[in-house]
C-alpha atoms as a PDB file:
ATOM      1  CA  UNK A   1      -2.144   5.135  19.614  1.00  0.00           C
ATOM      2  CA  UNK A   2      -1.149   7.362  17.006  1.00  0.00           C
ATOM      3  CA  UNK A   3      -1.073   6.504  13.428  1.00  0.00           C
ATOM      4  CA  UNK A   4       1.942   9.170  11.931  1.00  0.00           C
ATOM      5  CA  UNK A   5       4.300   6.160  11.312  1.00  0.00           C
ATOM      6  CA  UNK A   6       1.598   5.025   9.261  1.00  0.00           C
ATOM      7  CA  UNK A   7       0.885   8.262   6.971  1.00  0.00           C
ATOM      8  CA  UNK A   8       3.247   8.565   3.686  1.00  0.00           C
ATOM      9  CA  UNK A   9       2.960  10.500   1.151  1.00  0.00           C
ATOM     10  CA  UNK A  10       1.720  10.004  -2.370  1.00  0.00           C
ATOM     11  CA  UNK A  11      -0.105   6.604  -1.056  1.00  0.00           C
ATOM     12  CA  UNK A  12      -3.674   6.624  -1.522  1.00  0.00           C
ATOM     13  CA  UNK A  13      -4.622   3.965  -3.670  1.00  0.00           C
ATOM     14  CA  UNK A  14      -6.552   2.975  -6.231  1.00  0.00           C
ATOM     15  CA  UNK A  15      -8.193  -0.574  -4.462  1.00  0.00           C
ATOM     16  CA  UNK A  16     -11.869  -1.604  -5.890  1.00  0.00           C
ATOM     17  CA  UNK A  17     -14.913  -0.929  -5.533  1.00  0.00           C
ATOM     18  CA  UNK A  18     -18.007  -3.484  -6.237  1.00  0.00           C
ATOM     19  CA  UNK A  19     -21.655  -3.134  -5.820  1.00  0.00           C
ATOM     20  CA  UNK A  20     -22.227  -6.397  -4.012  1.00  0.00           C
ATOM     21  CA  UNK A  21     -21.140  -7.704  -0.395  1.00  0.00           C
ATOM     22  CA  UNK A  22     -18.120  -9.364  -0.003  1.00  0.00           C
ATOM     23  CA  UNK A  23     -16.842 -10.800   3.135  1.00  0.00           C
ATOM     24  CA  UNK A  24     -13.230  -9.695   3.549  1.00  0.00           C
ATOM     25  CA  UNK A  25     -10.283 -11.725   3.107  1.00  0.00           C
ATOM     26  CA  UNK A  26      -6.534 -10.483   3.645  1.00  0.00           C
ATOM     27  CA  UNK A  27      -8.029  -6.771   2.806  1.00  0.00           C
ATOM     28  CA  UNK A  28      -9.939  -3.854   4.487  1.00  0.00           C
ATOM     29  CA  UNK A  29     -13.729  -3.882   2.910  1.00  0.00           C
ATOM     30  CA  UNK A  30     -15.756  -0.758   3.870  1.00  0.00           C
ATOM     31  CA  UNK A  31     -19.739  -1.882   3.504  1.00  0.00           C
ATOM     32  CA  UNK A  32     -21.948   0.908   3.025  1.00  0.00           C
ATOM     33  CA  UNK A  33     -25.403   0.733   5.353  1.00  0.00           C
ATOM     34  CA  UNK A  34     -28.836   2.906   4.450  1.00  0.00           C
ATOM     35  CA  UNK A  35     -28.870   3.987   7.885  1.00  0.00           C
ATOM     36  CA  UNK A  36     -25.916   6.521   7.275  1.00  0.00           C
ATOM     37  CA  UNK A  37     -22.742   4.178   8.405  1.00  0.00           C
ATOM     38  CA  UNK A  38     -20.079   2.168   7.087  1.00  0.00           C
ATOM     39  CA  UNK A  39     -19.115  -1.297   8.461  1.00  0.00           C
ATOM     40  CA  UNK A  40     -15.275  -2.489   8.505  1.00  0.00           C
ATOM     41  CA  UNK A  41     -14.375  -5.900   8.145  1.00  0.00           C
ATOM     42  CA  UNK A  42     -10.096  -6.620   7.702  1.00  0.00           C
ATOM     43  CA  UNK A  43      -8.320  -9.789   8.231  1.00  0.00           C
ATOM     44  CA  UNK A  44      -4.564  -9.625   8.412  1.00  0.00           C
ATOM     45  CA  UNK A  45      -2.547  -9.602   5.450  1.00  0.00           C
ATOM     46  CA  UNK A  46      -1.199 -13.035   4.835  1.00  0.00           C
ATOM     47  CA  UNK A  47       2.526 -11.499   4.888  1.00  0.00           C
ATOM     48  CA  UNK A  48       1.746 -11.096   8.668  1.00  0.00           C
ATOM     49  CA  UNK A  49       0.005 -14.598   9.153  1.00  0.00           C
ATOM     50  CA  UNK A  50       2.778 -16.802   9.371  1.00  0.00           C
ATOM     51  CA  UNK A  51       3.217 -17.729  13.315  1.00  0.00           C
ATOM     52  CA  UNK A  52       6.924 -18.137  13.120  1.00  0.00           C
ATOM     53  CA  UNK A  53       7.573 -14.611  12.145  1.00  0.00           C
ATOM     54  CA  UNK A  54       4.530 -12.340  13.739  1.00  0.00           C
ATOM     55  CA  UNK A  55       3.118 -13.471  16.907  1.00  0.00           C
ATOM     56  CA  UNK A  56      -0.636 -13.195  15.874  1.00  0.00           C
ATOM     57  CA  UNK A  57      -1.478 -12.599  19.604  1.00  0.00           C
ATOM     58  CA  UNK A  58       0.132  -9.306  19.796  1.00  0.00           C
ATOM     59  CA  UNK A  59      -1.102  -7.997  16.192  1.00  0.00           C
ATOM     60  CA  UNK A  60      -2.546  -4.645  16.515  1.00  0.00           C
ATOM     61  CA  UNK A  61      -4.716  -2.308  13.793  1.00  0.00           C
ATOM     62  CA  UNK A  62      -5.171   1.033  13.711  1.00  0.00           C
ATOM     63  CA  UNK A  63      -7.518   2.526  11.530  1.00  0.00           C
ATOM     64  CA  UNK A  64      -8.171   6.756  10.770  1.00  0.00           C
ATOM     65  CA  UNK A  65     -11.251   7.610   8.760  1.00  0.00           C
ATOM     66  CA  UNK A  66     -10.675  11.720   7.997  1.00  0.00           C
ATOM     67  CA  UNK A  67      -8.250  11.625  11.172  1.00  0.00           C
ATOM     68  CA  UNK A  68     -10.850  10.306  13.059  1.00  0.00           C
ATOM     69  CA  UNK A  69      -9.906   6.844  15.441  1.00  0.00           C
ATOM     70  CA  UNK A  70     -11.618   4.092  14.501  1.00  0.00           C
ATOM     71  CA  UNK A  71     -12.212   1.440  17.265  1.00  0.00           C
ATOM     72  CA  UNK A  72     -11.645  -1.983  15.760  1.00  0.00           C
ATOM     73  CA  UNK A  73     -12.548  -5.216  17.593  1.00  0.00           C
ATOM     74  CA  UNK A  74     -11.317  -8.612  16.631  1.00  0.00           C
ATOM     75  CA  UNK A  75     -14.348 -11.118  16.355  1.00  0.00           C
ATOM     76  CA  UNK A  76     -14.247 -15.413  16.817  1.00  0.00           C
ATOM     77  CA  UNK A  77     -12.969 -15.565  13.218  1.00  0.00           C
ATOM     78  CA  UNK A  78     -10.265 -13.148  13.471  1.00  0.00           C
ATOM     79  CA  UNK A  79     -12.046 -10.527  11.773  1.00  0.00           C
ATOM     80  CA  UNK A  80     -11.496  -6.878  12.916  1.00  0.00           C
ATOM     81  CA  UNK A  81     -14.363  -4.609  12.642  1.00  0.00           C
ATOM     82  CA  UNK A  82     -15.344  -1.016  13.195  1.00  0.00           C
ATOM     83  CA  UNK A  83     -18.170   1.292  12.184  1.00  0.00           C
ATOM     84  CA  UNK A  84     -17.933   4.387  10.588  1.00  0.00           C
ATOM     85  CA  UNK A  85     -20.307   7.539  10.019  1.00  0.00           C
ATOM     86  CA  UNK A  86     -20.646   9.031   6.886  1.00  0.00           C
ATOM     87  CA  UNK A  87     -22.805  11.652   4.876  1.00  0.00           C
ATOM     88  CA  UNK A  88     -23.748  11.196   0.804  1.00  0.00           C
ATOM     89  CA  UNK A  89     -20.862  12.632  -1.541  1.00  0.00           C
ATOM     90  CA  UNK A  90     -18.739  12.619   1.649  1.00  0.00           C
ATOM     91  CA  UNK A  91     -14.930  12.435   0.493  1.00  0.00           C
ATOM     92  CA  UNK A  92     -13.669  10.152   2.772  1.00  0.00           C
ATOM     93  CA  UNK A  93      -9.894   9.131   3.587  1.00  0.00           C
ATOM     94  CA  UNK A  94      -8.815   5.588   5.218  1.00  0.00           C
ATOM     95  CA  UNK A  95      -5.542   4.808   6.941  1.00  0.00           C
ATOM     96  CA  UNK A  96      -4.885   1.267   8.203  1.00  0.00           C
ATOM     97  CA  UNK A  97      -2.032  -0.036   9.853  1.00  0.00           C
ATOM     98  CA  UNK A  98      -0.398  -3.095  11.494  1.00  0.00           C
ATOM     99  CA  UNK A  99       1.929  -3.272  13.744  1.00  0.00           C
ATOM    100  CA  UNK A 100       3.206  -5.721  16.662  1.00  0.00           C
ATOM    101  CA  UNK A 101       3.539  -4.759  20.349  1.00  0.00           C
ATOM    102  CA  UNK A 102       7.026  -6.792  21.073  1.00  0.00           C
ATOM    103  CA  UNK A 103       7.575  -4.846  24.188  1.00  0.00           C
ATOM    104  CA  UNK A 104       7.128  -1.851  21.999  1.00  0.00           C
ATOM    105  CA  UNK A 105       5.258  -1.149  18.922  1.00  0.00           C
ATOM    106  CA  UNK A 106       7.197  -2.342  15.572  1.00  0.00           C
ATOM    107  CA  UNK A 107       5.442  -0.504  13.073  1.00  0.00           C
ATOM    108  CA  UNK A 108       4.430  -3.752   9.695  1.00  0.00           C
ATOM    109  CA  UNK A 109       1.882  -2.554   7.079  1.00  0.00           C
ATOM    110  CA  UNK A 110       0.423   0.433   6.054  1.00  0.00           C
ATOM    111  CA  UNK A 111      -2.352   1.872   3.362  1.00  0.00           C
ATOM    112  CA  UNK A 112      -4.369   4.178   2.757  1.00  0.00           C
ATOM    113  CA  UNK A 113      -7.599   4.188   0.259  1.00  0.00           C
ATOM    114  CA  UNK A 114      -9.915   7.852  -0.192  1.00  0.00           C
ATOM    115  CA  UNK A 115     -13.164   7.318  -2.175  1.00  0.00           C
ATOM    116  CA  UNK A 116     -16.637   9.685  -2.252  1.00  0.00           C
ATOM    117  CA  UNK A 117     -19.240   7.958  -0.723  1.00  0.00           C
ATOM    118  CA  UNK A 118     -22.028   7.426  -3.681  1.00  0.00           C
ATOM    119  CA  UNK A 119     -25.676   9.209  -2.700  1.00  0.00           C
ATOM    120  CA  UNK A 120     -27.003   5.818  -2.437  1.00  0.00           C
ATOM    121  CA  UNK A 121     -24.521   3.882  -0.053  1.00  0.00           C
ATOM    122  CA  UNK A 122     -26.056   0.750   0.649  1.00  0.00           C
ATOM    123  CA  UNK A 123     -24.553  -2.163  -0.440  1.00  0.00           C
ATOM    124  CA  UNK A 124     -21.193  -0.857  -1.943  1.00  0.00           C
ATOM    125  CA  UNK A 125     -17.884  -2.584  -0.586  1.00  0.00           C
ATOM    126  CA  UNK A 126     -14.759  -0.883  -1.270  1.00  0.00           C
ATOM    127  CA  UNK A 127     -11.742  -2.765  -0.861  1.00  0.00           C
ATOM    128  CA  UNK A 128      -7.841  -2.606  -0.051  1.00  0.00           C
ATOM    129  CA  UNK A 129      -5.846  -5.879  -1.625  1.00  0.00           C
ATOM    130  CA  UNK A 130      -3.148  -6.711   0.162  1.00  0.00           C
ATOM    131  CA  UNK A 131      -0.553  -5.906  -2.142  1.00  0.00           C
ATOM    132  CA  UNK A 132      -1.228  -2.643  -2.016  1.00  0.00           C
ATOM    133  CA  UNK A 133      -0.146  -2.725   1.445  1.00  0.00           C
ATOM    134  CA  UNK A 134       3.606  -0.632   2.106  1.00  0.00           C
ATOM    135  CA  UNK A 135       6.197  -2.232   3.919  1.00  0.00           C
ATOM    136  CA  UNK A 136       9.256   0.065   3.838  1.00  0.00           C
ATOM    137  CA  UNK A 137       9.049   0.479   7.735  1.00  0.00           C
ATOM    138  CA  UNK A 138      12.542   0.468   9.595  1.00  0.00           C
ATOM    139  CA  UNK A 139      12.359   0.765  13.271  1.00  0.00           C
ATOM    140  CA  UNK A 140      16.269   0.477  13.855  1.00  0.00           C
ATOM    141  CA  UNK A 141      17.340   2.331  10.843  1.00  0.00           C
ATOM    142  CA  UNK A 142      19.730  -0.149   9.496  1.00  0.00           C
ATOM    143  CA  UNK A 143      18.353  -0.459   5.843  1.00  0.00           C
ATOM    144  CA  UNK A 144      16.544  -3.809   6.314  1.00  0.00           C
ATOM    145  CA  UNK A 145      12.555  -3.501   6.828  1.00  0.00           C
ATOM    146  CA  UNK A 146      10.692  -4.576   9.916  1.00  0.00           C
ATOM    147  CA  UNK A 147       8.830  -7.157   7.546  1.00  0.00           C
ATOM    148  CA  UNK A 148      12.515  -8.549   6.537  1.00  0.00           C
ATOM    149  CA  UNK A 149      14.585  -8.756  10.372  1.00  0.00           C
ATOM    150  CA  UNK A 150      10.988 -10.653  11.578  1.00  0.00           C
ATOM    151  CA  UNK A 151      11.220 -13.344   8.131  1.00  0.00           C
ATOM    152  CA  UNK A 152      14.906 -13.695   9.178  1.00  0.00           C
ATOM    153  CA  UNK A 153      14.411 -14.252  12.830  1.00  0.00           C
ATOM    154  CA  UNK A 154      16.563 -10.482  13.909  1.00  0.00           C
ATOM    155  CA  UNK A 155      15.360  -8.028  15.739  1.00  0.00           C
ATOM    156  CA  UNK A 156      13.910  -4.558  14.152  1.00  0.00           C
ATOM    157  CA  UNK A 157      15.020  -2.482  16.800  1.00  0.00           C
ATOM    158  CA  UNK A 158      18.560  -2.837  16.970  1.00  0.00           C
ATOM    159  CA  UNK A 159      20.923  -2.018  14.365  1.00  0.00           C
ATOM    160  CA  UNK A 160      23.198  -4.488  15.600  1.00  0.00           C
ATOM    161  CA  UNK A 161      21.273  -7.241  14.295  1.00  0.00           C
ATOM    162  CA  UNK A 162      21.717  -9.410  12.496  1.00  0.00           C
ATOM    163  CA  UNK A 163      25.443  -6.793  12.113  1.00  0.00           C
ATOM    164  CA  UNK A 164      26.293  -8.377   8.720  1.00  0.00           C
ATOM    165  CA  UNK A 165      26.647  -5.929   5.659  1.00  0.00           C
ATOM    166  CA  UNK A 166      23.581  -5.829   3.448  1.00  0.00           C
ATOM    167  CA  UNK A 167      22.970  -7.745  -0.313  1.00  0.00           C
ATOM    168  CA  UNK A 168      22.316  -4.926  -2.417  1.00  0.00           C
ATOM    169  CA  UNK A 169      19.864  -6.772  -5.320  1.00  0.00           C
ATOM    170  CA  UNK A 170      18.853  -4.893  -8.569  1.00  0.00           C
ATOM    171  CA  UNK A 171      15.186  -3.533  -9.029  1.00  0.00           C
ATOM    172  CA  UNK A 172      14.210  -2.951 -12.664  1.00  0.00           C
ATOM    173  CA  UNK A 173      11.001  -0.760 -13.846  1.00  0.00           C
ATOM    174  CA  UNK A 174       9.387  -0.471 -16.998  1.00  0.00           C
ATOM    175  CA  UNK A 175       6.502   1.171 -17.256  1.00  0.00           C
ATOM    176  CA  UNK A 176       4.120   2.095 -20.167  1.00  0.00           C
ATOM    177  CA  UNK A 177       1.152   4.329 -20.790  1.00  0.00           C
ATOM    178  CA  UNK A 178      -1.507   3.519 -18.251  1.00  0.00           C
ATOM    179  CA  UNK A 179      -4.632   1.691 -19.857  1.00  0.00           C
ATOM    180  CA  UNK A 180      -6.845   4.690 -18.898  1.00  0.00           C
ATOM    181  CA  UNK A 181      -4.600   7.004 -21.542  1.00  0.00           C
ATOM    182  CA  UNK A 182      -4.146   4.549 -24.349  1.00  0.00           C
ATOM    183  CA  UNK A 183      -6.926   6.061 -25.838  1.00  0.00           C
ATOM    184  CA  UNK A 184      -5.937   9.791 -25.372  1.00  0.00           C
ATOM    185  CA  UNK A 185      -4.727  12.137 -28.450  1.00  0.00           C
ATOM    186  CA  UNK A 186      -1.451  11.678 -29.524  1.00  0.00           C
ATOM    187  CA  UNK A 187      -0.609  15.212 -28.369  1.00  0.00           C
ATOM    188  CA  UNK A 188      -1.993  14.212 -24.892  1.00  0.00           C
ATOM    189  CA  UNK A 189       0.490  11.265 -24.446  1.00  0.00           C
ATOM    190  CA  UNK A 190       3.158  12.679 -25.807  1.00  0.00           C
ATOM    191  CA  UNK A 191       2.827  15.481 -22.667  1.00  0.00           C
ATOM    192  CA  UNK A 192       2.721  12.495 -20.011  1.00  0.00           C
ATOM    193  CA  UNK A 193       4.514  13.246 -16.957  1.00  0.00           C
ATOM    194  CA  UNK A 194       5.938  10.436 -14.858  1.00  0.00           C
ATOM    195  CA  UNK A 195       7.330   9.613 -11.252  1.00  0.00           C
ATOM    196  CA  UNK A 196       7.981   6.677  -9.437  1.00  0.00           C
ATOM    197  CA  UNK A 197       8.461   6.188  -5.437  1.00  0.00           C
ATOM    198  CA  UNK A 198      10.415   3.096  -4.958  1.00  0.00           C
ATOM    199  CA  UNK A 199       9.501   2.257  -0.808  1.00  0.00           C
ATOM    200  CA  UNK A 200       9.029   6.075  -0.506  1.00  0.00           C
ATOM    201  CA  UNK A 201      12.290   7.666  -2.256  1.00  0.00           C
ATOM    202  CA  UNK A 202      12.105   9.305  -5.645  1.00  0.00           C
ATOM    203  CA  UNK A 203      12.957   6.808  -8.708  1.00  0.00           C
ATOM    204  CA  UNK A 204      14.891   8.577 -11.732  1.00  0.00           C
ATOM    205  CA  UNK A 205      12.801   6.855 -14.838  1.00  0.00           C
ATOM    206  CA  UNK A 206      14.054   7.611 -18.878  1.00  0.00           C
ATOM    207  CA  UNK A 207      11.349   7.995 -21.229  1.00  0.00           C
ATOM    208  CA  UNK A 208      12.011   6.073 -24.751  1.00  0.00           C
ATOM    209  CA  UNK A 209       8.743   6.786 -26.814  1.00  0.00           C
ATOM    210  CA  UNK A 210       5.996   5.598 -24.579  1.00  0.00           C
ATOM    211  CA  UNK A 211       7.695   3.552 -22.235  1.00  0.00           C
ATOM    212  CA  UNK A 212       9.307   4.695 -18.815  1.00  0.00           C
ATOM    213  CA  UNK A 213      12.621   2.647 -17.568  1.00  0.00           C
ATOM    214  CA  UNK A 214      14.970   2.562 -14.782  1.00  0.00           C
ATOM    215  CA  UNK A 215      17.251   0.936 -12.358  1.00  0.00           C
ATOM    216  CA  UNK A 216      18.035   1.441  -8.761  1.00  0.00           C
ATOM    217  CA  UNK A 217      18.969  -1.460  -5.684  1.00  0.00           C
ATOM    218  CA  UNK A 218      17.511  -2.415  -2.865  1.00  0.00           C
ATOM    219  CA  UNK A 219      18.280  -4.220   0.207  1.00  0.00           C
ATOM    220  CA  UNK A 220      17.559  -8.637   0.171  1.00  0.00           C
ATOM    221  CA  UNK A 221      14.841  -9.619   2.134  1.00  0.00           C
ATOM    222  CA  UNK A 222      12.996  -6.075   2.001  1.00  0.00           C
ATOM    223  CA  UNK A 223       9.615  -5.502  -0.190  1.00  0.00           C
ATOM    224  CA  UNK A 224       9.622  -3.015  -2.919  1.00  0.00           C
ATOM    225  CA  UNK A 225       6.746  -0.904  -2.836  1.00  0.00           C
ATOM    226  CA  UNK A 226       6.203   1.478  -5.864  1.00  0.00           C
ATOM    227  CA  UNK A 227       4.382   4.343  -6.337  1.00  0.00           C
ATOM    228  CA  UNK A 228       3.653   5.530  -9.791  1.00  0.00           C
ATOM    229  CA  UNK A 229       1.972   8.966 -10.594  1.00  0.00           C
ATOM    230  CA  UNK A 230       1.217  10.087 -14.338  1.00  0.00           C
ATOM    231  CA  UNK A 231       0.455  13.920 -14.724  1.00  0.00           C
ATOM    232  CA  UNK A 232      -0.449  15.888 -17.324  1.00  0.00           C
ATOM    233  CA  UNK A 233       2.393  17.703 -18.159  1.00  0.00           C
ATOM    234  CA  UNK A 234       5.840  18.492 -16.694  1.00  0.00           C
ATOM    235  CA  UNK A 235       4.428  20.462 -14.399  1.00  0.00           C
ATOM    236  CA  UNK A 236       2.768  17.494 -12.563  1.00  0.00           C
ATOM    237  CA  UNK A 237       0.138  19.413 -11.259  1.00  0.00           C
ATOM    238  CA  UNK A 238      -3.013  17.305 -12.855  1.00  0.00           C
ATOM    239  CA  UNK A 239      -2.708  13.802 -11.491  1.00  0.00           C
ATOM    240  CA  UNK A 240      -4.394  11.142 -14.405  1.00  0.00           C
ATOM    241  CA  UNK A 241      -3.561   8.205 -13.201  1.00  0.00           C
ATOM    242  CA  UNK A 242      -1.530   6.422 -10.141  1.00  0.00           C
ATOM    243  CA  UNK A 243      -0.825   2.698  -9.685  1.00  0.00           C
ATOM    244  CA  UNK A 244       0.433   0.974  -6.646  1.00  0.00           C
ATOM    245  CA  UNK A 245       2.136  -2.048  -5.691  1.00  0.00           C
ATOM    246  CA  UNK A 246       4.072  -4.008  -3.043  1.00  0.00           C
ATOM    247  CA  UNK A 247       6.286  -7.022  -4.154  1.00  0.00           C
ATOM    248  CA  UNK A 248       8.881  -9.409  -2.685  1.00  0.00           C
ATOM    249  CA  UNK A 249      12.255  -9.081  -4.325  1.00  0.00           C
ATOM    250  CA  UNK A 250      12.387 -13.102  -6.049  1.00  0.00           C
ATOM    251  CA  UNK A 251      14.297 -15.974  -5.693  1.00  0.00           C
ATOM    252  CA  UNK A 252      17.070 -15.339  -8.008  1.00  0.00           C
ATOM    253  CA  UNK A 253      17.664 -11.327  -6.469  1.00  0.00           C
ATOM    254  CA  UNK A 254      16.125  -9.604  -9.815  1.00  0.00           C
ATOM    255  CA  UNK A 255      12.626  -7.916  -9.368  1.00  0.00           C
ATOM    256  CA  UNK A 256      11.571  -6.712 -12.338  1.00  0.00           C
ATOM    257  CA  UNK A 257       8.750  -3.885 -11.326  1.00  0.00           C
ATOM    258  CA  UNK A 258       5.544  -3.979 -14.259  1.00  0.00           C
ATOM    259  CA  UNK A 259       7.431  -5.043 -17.439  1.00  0.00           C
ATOM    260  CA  UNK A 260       4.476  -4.197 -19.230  1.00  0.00           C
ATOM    261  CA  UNK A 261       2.802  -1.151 -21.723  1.00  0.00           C
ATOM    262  CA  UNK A 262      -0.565  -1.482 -19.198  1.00  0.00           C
ATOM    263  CA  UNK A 263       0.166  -0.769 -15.985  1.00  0.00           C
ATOM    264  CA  UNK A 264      -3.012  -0.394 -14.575  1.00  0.00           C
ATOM    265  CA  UNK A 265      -4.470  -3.379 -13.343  1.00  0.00           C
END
């Protein structure tokens, strides 16, 4: 099964990384073995665990480590696992995906995580939270996710459904100077660069002193998934930070992105 409805642009992420074993839990952990491999563990997301709106039975996962296929097999607890090869100081890239086979394959969840292996590998876990999961898939092509026709019982592959014009809701960012910088020069702040990928379209942000702003829509029921990159300069060709982050729009229709002057978690 191929993975290119999985691969975006601009989303490796930033995850975690912990020198002891953790068993996973609603994320992809990657445990590092002396003997040279890498063992997977990755429970579904618990977006996708709700019965009513995925049928858990026909939940599928495909994972690419450096474009290579990863054969994942779903044990008694409902953990999928996989083994990986890997060489010290290796750069290695990770794609996951989920998607349902519903007579044909509806494309749910997708991320991607790169680290180096370290020249010791045994016993580091590196992890993908699930937020950091992107949702923006649309199968039919009529503005309203996969993730949002399945919570509101329509089907994601015909534009006909549910045939009702979309709620537009606003979607407010603020961003400030990432945690790693606040201890930069002056002169090295003031250069910051910014952009922001709202569910993977570009997001015009206005810089007042230190903080980034901006407004765009998006459709109810759909996730926002953001995708900030600071650079260097205006050039944006030295990437110093990147944050990443998948939210439900709330209750009231106003999602207000990372009102905050730390963005990095």
């Amino acid at each position: 099964m191929s993975l290119k409805p999985y691969i975006k642009p601009l989303a490796i992420l930033a995850g975690c990384v912990a020198l002891s074993a953790c068993e996973p839990f609603n994320e992809i952990t990657i445990q590092g073995n002396a003997d040279g491999t890498a063992t997977l563990g990755m429970s579904a997301p618990s977006f996708l665990a709700d019965p009513r709106m995925v049928n858990q039975d026909q939940l599928v996962l495909d994972v690419l480590a450096n474009n290579i296929s990863v054969p994942m097999v779903q044990d008694a607890a409902g953990v999928w696992r996989g083994t990986i090869n890997f060489d010290p100081l290796q750069e290695v890239n990770l794609i996951a995906g989920w998607s349902e086979t519903a007579g044909s394959l509806i494309p749910l969840a997708s991320a991607q995580r790169s680290f180096t292996v370290p020249d010791d590998p045994a016993g580091v876990v590196v992890g993908i939270a699930e937020n950091r999961f992107s949702t923006d898939f649309d199968s039919d092509g009529d503005g309203r996710s996969n993730i949002a026709e399945l919570r509101a019982g329509t089907d994601p592959r015909l534009n006909t459904s549910p045939g009702t014009q979309p709620v537009m809701l606003p979607v407010r960012i603020n961003f400030g100077v990432p945690e790693s910088l606040q201890s930069a020069d002056a002169s090295v702040i003031n250069a910051l660069s910014l952009t922001v990928l709202v569910n993977g379209e570009f997001f015009l942000v206005t810089r007042n002193g230190n903080v980034w702003s901006g407004e765009t829509t998006e459709i109810a029921g759909n996730d926002v998934f953001i995708e900030a990159n600071f650079f260097s300069n205006s050039s944006r060709v030295e990437l110093l930070d990147r944050y990443e982050l998948r939210q439900a729009l709330n209750d009231n229709g106003l999602f207000i992105g990372l009102d905050t002057t730390r963005p990095t978690p």
